[in-house]
PDB file of N, CA and C in Angstrom:
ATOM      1  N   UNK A   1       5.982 -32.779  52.889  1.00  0.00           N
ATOM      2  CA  UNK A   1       5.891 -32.012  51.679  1.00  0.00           C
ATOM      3  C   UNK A   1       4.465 -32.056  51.180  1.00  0.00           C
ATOM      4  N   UNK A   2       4.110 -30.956  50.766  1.00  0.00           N
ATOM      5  CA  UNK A   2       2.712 -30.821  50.195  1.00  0.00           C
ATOM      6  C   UNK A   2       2.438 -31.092  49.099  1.00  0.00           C
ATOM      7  N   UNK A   3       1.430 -31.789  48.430  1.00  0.00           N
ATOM      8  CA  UNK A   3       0.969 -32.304  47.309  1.00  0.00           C
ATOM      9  C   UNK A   3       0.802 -30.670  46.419  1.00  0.00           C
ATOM     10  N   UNK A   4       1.855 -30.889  45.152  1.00  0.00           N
ATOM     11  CA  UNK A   4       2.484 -30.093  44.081  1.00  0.00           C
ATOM     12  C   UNK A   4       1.038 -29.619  43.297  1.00  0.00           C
ATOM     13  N   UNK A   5       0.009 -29.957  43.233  1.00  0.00           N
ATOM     14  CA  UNK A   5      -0.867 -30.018  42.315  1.00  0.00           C
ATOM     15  C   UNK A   5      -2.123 -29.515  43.334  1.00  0.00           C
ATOM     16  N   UNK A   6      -1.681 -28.872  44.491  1.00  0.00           N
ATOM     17  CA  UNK A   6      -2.543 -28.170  45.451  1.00  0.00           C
ATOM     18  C   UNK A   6      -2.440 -26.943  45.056  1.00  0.00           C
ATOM     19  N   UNK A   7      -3.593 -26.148  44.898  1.00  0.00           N
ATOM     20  CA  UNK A   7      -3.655 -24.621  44.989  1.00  0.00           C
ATOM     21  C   UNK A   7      -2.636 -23.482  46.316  1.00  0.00           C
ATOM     22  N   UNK A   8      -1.686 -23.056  45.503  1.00  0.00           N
ATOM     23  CA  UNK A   8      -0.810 -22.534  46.705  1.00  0.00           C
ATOM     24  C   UNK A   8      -1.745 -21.069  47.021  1.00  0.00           C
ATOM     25  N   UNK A   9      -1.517 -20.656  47.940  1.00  0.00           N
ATOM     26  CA  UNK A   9      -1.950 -19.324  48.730  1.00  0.00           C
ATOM     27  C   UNK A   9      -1.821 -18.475  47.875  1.00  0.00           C
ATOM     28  N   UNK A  10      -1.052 -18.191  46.718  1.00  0.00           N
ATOM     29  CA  UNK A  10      -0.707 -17.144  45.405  1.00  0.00           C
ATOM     30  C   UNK A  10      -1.813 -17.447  44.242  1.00  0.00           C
ATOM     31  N   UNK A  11      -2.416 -18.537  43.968  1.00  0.00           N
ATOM     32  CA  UNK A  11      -2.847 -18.785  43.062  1.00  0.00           C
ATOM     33  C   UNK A  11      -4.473 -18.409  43.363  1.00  0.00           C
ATOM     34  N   UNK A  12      -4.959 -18.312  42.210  1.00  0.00           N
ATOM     35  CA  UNK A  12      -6.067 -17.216  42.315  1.00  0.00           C
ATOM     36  C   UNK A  12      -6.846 -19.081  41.708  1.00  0.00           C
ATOM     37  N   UNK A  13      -8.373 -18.717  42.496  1.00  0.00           N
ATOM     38  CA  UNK A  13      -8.944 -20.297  42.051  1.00  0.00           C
ATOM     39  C   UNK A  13      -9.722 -20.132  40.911  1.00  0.00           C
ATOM     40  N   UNK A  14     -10.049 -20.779  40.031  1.00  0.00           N
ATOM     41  CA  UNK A  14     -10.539 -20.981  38.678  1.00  0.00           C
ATOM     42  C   UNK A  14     -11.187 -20.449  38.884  1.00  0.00           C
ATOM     43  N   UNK A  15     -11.916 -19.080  38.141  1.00  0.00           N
ATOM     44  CA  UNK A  15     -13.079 -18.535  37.854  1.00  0.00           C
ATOM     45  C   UNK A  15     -13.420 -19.143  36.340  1.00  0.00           C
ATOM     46  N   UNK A  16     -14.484 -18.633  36.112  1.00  0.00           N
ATOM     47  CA  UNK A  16     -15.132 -19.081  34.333  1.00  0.00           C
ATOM     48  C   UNK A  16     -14.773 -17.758  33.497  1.00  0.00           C
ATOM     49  N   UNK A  17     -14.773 -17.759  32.549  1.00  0.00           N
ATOM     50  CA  UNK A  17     -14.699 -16.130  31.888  1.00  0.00           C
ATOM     51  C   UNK A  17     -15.674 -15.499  31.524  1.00  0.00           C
ATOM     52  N   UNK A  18     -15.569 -14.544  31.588  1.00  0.00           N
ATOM     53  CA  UNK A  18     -17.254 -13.317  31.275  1.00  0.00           C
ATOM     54  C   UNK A  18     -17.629 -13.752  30.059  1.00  0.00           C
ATOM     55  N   UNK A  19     -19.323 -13.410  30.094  1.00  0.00           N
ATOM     56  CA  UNK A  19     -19.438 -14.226  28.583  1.00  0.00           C
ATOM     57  C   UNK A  19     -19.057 -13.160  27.755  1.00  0.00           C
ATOM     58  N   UNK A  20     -19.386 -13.056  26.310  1.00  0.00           N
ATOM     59  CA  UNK A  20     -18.779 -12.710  25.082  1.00  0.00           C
ATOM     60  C   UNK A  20     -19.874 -11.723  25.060  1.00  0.00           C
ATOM     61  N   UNK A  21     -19.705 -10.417  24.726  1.00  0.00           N
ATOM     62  CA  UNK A  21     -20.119  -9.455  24.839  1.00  0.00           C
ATOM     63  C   UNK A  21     -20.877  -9.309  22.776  1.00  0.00           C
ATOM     64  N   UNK A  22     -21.840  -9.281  22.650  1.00  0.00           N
ATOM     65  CA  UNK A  22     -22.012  -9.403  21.405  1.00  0.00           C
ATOM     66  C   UNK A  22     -21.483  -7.561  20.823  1.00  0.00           C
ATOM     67  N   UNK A  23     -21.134  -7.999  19.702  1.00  0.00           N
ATOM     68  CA  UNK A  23     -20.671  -6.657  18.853  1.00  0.00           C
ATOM     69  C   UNK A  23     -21.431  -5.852  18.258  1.00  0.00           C
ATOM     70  N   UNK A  24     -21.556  -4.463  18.235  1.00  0.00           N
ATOM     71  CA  UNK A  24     -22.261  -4.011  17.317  1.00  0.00           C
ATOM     72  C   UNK A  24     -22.305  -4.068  16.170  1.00  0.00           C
ATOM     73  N   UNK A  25     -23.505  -3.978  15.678  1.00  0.00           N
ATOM     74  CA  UNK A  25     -23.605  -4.235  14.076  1.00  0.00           C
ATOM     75  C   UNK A  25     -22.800  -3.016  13.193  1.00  0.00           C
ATOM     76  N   UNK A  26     -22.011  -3.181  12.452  1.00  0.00           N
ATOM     77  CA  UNK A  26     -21.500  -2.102  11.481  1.00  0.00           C
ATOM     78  C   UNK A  26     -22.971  -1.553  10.607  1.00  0.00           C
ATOM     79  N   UNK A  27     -22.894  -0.466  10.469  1.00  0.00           N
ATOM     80  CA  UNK A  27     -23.784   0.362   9.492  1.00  0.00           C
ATOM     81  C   UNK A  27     -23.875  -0.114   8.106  1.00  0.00           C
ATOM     82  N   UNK A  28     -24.789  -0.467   7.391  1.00  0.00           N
ATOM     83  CA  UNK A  28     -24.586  -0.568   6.205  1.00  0.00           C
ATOM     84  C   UNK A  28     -24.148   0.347   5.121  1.00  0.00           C
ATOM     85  N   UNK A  29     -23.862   0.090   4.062  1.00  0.00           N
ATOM     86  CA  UNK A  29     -23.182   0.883   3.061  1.00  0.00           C
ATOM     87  C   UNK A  29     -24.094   1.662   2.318  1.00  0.00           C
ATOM     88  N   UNK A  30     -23.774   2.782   2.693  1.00  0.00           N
ATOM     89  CA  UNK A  30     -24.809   3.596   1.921  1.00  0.00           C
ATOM     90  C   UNK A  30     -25.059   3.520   0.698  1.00  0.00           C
ATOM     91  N   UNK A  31     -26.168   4.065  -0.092  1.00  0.00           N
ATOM     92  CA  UNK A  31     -26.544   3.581  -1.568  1.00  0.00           C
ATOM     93  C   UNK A  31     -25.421   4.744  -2.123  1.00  0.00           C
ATOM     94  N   UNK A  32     -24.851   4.501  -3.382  1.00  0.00           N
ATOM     95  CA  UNK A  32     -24.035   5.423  -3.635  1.00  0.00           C
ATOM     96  C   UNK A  32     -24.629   6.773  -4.479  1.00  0.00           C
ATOM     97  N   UNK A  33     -25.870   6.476  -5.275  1.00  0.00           N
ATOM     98  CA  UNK A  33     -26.684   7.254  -5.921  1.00  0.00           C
ATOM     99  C   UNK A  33     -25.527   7.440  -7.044  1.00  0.00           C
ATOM    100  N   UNK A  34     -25.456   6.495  -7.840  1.00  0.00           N
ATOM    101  CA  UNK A  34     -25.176   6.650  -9.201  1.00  0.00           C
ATOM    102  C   UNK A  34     -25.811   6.823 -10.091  1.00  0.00           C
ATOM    103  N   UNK A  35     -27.013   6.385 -10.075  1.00  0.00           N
ATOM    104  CA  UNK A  35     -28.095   6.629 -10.858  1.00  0.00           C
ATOM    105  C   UNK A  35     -28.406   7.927 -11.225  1.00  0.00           C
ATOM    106  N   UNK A  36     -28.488   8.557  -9.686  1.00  0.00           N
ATOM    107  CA  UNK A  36     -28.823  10.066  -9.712  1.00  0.00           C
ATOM    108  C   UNK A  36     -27.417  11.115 -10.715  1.00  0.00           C
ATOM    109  N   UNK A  37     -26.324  10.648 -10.495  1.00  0.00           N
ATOM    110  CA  UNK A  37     -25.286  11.165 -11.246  1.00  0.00           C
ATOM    111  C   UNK A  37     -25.550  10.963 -12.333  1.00  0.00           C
ATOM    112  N   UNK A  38     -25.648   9.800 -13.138  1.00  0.00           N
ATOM    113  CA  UNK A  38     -26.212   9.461 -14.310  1.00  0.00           C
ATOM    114  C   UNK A  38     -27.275  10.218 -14.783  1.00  0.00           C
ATOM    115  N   UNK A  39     -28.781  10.429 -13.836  1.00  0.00           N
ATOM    116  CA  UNK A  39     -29.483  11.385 -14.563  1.00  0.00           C
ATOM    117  C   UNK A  39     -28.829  13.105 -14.411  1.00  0.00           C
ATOM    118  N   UNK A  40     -28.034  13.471 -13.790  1.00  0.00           N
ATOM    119  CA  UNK A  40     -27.670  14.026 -14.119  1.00  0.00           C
ATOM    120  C   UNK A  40     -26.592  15.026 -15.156  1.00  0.00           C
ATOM    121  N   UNK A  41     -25.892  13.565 -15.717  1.00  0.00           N
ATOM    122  CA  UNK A  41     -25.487  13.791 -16.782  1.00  0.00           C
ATOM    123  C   UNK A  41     -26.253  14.107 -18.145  1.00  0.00           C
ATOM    124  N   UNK A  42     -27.486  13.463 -18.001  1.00  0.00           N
ATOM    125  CA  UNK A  42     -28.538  13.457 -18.751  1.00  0.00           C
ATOM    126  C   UNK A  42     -29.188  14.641 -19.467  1.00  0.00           C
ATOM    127  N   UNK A  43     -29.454  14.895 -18.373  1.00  0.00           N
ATOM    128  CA  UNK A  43     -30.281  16.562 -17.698  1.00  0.00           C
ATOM    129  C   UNK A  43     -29.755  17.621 -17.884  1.00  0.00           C
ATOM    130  N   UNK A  44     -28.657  17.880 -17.169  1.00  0.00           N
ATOM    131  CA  UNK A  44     -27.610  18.735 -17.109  1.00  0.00           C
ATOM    132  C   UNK A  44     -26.508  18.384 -16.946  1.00  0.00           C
ATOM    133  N   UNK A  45     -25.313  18.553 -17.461  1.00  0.00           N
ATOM    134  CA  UNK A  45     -23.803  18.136 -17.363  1.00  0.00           C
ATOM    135  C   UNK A  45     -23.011  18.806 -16.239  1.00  0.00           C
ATOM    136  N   UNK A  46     -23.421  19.924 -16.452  1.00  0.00           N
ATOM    137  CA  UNK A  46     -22.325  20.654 -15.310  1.00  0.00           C
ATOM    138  C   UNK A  46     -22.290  20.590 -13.669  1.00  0.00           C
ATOM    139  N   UNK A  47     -23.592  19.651 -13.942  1.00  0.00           N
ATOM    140  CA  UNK A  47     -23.732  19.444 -11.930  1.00  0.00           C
ATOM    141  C   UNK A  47     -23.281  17.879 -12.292  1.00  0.00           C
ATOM    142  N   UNK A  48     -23.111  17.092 -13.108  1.00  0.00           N
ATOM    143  CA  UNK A  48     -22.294  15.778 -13.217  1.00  0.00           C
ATOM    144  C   UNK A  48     -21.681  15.670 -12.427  1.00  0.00           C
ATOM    145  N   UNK A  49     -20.425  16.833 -12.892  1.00  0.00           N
ATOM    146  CA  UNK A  49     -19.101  16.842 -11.927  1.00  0.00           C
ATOM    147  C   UNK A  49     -18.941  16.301 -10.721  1.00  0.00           C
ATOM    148  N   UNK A  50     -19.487  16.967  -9.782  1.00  0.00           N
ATOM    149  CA  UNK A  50     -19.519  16.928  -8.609  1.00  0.00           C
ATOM    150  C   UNK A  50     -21.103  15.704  -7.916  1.00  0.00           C
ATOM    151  N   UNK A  51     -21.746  15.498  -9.032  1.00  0.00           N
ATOM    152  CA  UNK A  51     -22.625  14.155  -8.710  1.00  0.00           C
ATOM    153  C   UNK A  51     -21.272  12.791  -8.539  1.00  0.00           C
ATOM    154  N   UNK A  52     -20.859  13.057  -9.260  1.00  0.00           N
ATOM    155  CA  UNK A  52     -20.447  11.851  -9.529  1.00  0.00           C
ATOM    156  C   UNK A  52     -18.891  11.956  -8.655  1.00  0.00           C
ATOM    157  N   UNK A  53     -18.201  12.940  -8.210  1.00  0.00           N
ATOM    158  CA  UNK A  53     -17.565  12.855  -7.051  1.00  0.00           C
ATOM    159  C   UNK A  53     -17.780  12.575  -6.063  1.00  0.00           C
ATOM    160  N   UNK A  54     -18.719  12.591  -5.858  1.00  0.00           N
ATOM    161  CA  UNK A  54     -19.522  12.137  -4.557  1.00  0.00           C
ATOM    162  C   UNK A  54     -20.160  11.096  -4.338  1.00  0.00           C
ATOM    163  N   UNK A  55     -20.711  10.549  -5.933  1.00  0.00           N
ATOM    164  CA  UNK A  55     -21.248   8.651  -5.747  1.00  0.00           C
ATOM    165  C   UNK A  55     -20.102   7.962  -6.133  1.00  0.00           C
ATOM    166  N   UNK A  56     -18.554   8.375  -6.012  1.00  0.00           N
ATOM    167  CA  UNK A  56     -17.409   7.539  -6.234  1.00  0.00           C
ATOM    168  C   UNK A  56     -16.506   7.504  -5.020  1.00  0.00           C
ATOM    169  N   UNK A  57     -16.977   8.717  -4.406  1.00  0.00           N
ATOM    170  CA  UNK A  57     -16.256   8.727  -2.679  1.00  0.00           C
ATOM    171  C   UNK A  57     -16.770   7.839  -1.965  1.00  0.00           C
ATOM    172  N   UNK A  58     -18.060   7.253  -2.233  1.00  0.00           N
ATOM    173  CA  UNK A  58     -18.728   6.575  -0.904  1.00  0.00           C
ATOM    174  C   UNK A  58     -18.361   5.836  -0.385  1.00  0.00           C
ATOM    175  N   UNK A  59     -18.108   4.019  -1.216  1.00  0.00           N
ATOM    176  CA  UNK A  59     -17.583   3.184  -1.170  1.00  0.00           C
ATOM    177  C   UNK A  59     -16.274   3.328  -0.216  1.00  0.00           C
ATOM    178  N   UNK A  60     -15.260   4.097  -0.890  1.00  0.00           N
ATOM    179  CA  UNK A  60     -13.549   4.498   0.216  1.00  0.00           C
ATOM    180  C   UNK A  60     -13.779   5.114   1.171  1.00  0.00           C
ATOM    181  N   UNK A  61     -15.089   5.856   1.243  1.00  0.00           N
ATOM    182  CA  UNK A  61     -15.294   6.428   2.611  1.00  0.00           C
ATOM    183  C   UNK A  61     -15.430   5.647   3.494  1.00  0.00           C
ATOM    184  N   UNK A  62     -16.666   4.665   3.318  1.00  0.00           N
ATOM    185  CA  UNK A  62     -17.375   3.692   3.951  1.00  0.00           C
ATOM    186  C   UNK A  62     -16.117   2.711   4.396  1.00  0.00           C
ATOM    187  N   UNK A  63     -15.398   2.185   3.485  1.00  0.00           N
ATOM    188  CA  UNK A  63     -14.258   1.276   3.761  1.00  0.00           C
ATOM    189  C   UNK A  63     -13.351   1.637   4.595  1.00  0.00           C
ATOM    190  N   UNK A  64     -13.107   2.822   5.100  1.00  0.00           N
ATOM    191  CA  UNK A  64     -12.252   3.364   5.433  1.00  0.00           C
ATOM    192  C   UNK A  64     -12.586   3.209   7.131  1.00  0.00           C
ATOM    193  N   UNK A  65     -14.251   3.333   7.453  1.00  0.00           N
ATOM    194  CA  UNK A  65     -14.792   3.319   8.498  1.00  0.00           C
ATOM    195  C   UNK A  65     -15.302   4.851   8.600  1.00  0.00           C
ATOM    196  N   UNK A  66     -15.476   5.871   7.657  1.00  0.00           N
ATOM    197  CA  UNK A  66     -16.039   6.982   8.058  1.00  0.00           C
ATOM    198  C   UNK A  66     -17.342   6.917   7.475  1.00  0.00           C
ATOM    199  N   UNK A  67     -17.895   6.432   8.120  1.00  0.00           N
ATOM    200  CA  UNK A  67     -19.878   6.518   8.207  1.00  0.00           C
ATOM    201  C   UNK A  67     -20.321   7.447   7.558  1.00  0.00           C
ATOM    202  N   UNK A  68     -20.468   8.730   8.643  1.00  0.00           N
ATOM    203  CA  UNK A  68     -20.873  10.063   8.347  1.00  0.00           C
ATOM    204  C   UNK A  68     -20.417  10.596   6.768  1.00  0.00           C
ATOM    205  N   UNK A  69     -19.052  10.409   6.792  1.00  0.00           N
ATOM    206  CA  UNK A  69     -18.818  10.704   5.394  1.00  0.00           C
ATOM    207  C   UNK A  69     -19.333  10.328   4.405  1.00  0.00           C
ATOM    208  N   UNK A  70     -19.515   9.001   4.117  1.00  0.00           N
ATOM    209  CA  UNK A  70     -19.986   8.002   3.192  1.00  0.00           C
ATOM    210  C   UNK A  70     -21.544   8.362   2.839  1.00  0.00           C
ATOM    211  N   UNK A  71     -21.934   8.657   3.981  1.00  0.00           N
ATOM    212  CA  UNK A  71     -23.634   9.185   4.244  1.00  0.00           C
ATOM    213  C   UNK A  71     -23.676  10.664   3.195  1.00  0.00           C
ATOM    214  N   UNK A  72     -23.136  11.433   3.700  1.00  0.00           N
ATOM    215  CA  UNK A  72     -22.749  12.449   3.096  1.00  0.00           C
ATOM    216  C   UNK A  72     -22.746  12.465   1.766  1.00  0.00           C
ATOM    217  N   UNK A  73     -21.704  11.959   1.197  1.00  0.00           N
ATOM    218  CA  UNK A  73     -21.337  11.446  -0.365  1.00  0.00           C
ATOM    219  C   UNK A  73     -22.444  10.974  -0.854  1.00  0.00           C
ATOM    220  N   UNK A  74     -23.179  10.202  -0.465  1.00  0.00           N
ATOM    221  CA  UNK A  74     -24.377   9.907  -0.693  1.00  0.00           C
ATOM    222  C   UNK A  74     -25.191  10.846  -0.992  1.00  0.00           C
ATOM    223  N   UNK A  75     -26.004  11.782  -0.218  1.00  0.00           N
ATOM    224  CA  UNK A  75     -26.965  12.586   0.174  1.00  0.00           C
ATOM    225  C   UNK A  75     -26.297  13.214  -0.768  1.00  0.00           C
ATOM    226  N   UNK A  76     -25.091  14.099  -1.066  1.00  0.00           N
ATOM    227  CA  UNK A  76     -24.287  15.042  -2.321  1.00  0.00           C
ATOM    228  C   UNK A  76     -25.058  14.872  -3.376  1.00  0.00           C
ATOM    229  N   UNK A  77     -24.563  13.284  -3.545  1.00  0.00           N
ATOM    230  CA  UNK A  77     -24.808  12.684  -5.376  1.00  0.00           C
ATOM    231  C   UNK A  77     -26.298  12.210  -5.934  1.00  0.00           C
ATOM    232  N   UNK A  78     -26.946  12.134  -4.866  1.00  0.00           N
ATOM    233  CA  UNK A  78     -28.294  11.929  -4.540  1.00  0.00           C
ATOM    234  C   UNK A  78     -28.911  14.079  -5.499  1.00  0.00           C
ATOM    235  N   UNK A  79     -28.707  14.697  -4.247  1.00  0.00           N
ATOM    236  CA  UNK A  79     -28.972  16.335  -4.324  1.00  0.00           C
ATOM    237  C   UNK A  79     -28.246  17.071  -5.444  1.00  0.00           C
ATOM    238  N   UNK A  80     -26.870  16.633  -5.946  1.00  0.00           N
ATOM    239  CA  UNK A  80     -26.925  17.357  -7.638  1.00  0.00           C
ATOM    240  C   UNK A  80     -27.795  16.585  -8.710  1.00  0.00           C
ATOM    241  N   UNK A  81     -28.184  15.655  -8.607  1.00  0.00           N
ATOM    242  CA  UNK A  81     -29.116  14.598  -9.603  1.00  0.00           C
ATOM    243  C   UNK A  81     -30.442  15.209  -9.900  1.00  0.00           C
ATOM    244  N   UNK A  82     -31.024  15.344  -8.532  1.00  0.00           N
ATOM    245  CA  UNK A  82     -31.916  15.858  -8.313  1.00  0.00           C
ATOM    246  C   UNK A  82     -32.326  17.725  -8.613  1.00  0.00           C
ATOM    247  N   UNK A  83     -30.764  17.737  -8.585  1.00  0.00           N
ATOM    248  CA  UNK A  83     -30.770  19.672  -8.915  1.00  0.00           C
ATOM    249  C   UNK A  83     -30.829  19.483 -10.302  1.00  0.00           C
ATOM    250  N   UNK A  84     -29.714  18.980 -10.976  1.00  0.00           N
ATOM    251  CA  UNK A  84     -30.087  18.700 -12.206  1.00  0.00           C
ATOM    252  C   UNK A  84     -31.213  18.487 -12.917  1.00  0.00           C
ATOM    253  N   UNK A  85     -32.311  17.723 -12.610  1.00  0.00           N
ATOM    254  CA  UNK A  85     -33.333  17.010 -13.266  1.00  0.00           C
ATOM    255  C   UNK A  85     -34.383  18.809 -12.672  1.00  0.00           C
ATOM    256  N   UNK A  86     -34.119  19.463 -11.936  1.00  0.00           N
ATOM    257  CA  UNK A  86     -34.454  20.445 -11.762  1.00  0.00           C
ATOM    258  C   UNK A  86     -34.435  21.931 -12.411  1.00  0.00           C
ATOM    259  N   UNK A  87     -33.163  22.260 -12.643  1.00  0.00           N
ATOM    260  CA  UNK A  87     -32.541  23.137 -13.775  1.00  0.00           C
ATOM    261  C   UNK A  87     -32.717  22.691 -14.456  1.00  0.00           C
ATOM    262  N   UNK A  88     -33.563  21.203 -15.418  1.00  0.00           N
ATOM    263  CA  UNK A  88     -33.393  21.376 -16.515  1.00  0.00           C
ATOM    264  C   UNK A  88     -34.981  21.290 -16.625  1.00  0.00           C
ATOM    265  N   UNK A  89     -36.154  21.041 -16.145  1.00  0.00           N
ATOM    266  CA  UNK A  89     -37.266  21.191 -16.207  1.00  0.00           C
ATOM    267  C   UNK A  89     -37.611  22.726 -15.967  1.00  0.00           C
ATOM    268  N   UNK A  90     -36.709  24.008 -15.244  1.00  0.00           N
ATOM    269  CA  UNK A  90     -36.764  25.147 -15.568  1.00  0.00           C
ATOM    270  C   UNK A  90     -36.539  25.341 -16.697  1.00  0.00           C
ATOM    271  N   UNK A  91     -35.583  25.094 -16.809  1.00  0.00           N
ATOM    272  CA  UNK A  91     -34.561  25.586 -18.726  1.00  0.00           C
ATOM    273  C   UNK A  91     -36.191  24.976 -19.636  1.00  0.00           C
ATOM    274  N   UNK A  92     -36.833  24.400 -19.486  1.00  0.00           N
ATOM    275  CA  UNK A  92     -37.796  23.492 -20.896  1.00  0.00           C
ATOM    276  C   UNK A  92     -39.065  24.655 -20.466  1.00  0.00           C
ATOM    277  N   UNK A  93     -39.241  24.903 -19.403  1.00  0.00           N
ATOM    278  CA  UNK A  93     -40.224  26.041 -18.935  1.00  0.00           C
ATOM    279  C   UNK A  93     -39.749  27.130 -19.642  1.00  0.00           C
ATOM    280  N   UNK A  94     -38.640  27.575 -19.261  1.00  0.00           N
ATOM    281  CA  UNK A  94     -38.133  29.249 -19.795  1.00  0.00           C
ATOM    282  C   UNK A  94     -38.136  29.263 -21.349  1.00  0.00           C
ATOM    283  N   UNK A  95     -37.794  28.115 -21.928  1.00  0.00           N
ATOM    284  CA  UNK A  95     -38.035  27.943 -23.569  1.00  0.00           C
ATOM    285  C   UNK A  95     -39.217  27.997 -24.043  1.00  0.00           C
ATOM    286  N   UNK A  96     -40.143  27.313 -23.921  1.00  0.00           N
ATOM    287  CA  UNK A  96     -41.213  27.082 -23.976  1.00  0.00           C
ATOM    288  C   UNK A  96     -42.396  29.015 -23.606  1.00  0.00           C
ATOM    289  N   UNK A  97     -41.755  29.300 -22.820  1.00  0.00           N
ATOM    290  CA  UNK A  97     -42.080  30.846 -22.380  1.00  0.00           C
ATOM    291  C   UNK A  97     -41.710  31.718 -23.671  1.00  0.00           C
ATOM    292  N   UNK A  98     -40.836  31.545 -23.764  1.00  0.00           N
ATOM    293  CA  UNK A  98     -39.818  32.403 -24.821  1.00  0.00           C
ATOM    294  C   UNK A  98     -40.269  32.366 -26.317  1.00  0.00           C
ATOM    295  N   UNK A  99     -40.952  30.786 -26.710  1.00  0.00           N
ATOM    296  CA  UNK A  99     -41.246  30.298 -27.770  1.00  0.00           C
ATOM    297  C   UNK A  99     -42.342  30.860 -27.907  1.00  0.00           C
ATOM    298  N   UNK A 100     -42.871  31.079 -26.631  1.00  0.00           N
ATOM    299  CA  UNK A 100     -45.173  31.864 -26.845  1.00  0.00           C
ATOM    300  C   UNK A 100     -44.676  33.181 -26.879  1.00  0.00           C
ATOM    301  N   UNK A 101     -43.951  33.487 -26.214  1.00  0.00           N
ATOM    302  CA  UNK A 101     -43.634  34.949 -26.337  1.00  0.00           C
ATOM    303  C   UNK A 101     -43.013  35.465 -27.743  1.00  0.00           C
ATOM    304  N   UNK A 102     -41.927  34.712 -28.331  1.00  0.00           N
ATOM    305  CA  UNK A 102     -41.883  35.332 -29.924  1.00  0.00           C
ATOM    306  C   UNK A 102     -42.751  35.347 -30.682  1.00  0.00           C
ATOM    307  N   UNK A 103     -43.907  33.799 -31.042  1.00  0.00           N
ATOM    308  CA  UNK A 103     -44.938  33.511 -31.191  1.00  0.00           C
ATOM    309  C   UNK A 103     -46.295  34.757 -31.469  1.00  0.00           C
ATOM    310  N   UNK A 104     -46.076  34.970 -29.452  1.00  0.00           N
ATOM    311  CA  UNK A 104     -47.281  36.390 -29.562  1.00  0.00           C
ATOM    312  C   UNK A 104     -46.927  37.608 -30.426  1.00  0.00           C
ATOM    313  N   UNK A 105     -45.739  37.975 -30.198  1.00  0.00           N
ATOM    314  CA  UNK A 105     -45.122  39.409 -30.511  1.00  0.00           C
ATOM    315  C   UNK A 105     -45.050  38.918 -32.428  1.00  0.00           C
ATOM    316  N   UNK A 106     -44.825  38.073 -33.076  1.00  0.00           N
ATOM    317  CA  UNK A 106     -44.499  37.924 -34.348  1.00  0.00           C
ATOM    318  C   UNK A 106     -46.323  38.245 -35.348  1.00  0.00           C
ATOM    319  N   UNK A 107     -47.263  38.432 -34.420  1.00  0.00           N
ATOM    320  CA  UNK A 107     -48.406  38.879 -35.725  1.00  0.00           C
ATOM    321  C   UNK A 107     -48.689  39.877 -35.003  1.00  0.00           C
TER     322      UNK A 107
END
């Protein structure tokens, strides 16, 4: 009888295991640009709306694992902030126009 604790003809002989494959790094969390919503409440209200839908999506996007999205939401709430603070430095131009222009025409 053969010693029990011998490698039988079926048994495959100890290999080592592959090493550990390092993981990719997850993306960081995009900035949410609240700020920018904020100045846009400031500035102008009516592009708020949708600033601030978009710096409140990020976070659940991101959590969720949709990157691109989260990026997105970002770049949104970032670009009405920025439209805002825009339309409203027109609007202070067009007043200001309007004000020389009654100005001229009134003597």
């Amino acid at each position: 009888m053969s010693n029990p604790y011998e490698q039988s003809e079926f048994q495959q002989p100890h290999q080592p295991y592959p090493a550990a494959q390092p993981y990719a790094q997850a993306p960081a969390l995009p900035s949410s640009n609240a700020g920018w919503a904020v100045v846009a409440i400031i500035f102008f209200w009516p592009v708020a709306i949708p600033a601030f839908n978009h710096a409140l999506k990020v976070h659940p996007l991101w959590m969720m694992g949709d990157v691109q999205g989260a990026q997105y939401s970002s770049n949104r709430a970032a670009f009405f902030g920025k439209l805002s603070l825009g339309i409203f430095f027109v609007l202070i131009v067009l007043y200001f126009a309007f004000i020389a222009l009654v100005v001229a025409n009134s003597y």
